[in-house]
C-alpha atoms as a PDB file:
ATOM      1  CA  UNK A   1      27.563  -8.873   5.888  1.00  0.00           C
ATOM      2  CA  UNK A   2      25.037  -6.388   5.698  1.00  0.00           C
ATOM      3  CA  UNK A   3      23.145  -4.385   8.377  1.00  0.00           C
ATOM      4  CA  UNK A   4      19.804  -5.483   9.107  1.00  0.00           C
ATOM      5  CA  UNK A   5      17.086  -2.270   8.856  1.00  0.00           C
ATOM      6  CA  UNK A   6      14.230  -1.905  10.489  1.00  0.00           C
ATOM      7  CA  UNK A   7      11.256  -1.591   8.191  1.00  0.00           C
ATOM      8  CA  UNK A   8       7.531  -0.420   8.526  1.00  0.00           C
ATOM      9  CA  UNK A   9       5.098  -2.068   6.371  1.00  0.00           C
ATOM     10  CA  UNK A  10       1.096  -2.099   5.562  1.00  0.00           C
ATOM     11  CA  UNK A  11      -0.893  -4.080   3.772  1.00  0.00           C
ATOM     12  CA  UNK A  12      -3.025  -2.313   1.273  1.00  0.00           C
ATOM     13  CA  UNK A  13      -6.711  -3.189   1.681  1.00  0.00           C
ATOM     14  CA  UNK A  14      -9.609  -2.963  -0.571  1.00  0.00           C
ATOM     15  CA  UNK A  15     -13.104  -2.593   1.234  1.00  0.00           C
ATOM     16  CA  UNK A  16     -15.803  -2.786  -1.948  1.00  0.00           C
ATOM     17  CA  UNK A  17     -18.621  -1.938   0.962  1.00  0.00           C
ATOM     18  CA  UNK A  18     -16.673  -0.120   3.705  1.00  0.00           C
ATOM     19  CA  UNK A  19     -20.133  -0.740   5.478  1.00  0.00           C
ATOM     20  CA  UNK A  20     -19.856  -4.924   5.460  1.00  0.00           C
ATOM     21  CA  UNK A  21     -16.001  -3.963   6.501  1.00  0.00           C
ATOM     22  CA  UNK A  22     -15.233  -6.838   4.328  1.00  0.00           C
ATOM     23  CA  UNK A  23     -12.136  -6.456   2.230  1.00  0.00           C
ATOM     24  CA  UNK A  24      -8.948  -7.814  -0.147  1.00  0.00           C
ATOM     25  CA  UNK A  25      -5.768  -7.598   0.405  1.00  0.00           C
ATOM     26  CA  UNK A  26      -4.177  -5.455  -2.716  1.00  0.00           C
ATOM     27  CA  UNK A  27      -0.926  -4.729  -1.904  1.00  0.00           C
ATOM     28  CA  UNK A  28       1.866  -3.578   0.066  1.00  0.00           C
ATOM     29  CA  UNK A  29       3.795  -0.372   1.403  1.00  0.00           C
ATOM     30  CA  UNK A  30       6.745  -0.611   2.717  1.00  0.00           C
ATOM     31  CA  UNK A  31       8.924   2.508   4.738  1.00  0.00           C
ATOM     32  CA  UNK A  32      12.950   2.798   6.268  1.00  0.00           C
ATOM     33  CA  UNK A  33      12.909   5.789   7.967  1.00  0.00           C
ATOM     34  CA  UNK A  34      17.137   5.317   8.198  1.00  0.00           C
ATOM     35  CA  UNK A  35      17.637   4.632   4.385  1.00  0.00           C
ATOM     36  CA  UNK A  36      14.446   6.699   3.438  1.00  0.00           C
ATOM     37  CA  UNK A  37      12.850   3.721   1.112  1.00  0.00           C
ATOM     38  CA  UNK A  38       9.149   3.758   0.401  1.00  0.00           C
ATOM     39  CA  UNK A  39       7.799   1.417  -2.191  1.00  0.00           C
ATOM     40  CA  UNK A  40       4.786   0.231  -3.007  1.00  0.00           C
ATOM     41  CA  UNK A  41       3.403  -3.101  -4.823  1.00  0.00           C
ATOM     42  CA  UNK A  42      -0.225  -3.595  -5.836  1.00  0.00           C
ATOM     43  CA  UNK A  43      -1.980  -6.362  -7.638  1.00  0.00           C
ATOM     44  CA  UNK A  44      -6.003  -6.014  -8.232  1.00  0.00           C
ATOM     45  CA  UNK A  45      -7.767  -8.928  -7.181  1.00  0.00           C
ATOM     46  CA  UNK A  46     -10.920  -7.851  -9.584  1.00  0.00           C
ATOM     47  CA  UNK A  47     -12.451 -11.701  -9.097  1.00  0.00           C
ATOM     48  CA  UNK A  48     -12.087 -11.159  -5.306  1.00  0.00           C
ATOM     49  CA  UNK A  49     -13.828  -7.960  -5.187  1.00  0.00           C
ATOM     50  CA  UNK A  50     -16.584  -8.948  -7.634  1.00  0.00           C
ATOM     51  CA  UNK A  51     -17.665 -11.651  -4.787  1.00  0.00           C
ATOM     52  CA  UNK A  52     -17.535  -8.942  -2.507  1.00  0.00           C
ATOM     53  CA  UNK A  53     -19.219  -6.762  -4.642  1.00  0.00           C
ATOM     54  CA  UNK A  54     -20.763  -7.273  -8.054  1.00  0.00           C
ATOM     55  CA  UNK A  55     -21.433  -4.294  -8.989  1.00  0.00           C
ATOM     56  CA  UNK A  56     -17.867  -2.734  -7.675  1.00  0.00           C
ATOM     57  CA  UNK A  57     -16.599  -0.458 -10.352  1.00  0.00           C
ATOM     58  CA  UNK A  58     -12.482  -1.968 -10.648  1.00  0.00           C
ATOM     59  CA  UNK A  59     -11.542   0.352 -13.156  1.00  0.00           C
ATOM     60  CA  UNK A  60     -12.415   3.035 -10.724  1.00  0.00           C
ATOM     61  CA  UNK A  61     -10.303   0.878  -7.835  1.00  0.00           C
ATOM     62  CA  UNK A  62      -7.580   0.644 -10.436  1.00  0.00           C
ATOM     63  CA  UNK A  63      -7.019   4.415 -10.973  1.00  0.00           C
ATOM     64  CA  UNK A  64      -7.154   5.103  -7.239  1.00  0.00           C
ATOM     65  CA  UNK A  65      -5.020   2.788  -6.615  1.00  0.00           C
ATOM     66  CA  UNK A  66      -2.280   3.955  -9.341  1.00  0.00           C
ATOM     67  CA  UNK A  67      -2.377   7.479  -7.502  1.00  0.00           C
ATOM     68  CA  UNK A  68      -1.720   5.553  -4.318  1.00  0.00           C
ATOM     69  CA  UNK A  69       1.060   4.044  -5.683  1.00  0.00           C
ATOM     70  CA  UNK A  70       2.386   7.406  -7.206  1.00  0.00           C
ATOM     71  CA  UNK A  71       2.052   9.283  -3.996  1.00  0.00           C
ATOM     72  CA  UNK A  72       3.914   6.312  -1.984  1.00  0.00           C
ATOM     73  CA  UNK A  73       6.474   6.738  -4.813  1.00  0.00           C
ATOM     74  CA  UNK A  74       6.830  10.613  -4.657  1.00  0.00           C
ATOM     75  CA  UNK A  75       6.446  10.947  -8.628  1.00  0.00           C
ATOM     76  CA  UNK A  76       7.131  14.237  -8.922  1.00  0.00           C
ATOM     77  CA  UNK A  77       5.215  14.596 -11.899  1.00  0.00           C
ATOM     78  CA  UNK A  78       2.114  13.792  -9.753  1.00  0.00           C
ATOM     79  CA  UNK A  79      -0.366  17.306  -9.495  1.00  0.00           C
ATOM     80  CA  UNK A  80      -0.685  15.613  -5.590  1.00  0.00           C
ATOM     81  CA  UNK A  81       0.309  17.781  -3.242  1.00  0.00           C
ATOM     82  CA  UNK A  82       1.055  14.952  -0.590  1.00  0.00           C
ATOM     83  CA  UNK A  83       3.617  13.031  -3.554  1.00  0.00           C
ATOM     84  CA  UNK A  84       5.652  16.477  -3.140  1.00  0.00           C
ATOM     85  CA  UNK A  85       6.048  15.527   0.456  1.00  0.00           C
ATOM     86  CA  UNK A  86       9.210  13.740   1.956  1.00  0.00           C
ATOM     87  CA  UNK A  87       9.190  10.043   2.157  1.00  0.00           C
ATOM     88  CA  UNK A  88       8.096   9.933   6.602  1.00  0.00           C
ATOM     89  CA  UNK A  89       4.911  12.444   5.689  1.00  0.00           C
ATOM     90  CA  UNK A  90       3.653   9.957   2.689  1.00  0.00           C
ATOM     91  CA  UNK A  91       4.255   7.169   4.364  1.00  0.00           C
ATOM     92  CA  UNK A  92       2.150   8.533   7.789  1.00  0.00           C
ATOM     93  CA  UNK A  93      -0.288  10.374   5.328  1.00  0.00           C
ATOM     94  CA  UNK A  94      -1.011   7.064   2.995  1.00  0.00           C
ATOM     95  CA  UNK A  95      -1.081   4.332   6.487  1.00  0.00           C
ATOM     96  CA  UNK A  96      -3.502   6.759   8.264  1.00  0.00           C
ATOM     97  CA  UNK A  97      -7.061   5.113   9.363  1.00  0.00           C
ATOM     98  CA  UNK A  98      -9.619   5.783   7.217  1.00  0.00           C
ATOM     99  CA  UNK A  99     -12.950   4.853   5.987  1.00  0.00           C
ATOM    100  CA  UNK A 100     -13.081   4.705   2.277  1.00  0.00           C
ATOM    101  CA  UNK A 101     -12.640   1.982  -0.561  1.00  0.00           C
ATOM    102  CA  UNK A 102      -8.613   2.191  -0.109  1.00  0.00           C
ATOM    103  CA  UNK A 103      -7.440   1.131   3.294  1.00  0.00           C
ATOM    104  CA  UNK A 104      -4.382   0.035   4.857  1.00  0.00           C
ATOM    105  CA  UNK A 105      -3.760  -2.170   7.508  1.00  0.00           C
ATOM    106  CA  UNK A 106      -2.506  -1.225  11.002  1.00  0.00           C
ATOM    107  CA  UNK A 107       1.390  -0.547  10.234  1.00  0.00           C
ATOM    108  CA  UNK A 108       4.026  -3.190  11.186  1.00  0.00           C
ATOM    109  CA  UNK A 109       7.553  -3.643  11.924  1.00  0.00           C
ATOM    110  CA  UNK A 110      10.467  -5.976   9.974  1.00  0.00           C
ATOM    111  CA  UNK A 111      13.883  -6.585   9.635  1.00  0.00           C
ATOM    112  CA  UNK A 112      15.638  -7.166   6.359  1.00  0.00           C
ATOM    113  CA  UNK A 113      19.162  -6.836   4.885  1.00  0.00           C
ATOM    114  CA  UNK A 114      17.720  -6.272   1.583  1.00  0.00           C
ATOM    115  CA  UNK A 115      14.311  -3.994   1.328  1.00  0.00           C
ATOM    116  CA  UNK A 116      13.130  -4.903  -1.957  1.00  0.00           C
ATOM    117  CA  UNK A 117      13.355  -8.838  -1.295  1.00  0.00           C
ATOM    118  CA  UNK A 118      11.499  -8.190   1.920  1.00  0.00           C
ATOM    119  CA  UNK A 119       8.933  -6.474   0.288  1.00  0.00           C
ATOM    120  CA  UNK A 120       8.164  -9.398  -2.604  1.00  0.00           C
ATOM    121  CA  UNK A 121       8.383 -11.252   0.285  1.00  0.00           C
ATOM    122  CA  UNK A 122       5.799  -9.900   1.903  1.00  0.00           C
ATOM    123  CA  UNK A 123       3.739  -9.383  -1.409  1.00  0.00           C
ATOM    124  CA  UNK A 124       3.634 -13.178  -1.754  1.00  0.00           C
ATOM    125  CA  UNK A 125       2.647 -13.800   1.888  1.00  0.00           C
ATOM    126  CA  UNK A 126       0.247 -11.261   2.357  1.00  0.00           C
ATOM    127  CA  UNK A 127      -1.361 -10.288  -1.039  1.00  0.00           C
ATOM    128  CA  UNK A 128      -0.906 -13.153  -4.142  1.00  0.00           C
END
């Protein structure tokens, strides 16, 4: 049987109009400090965000959000400093609070035997 890790997870938030606050949920980052996994999921709910927002630019949401995922990643091809960074620092340095388009949620804890199942798992509860 396998050993149960303990996970940290965020949900990946869109905010069209950080001023309204109001956002979509867009994905998912997940972090095991013991086995050192980070990965990150994203689908772009453009029909959400146009209620939101109709004038929201989702191409522009769509790049962002692919150097989000290649920071979380640590592509090492990336010209971001922070993707060069070990897995703990991107985690911390992607989950901080901020006040732009791209937000994440307050961090959480799980459990899982198997990350990658938790993480669809999550993806399906929390974002599709």
């Amino acid at each position: 049987m396998q050993e149960q890790q303990l996970y940290e997870y965020a949900v990946i938030r869109i905010v069209p109009r950080v001023e309204r606050e109001e956002f979509v949920n867009a994905g998912i980052i997940l972090f095991c400090k013991k086995t050192r996994y980070v990965n990150c999921s994203i689908s772009l709910p453009a029909e959400k965000l146009r209620c939101l927002n109709p004038d929201v630019d989702v191409s522009f949401i769509s790049q962002n959000l692919m150097a989000f995922e290649r920071i979380a990643l640590g592509d090492k091809l990336s010209t971001s400093p922070i993707a060069q960074l070990d897995a703990p620092s991107r985690f911390r340095w992607l989950t901080a609070t901020r006040s732009t388009v791209i937000q994440c949620s307050k961090v959480h804890p799980g459990l899982a035997t198997d990350l990658p199942v938790a993480m669809e798992k999550l993806m399906t509860e929390m974002v599709l």
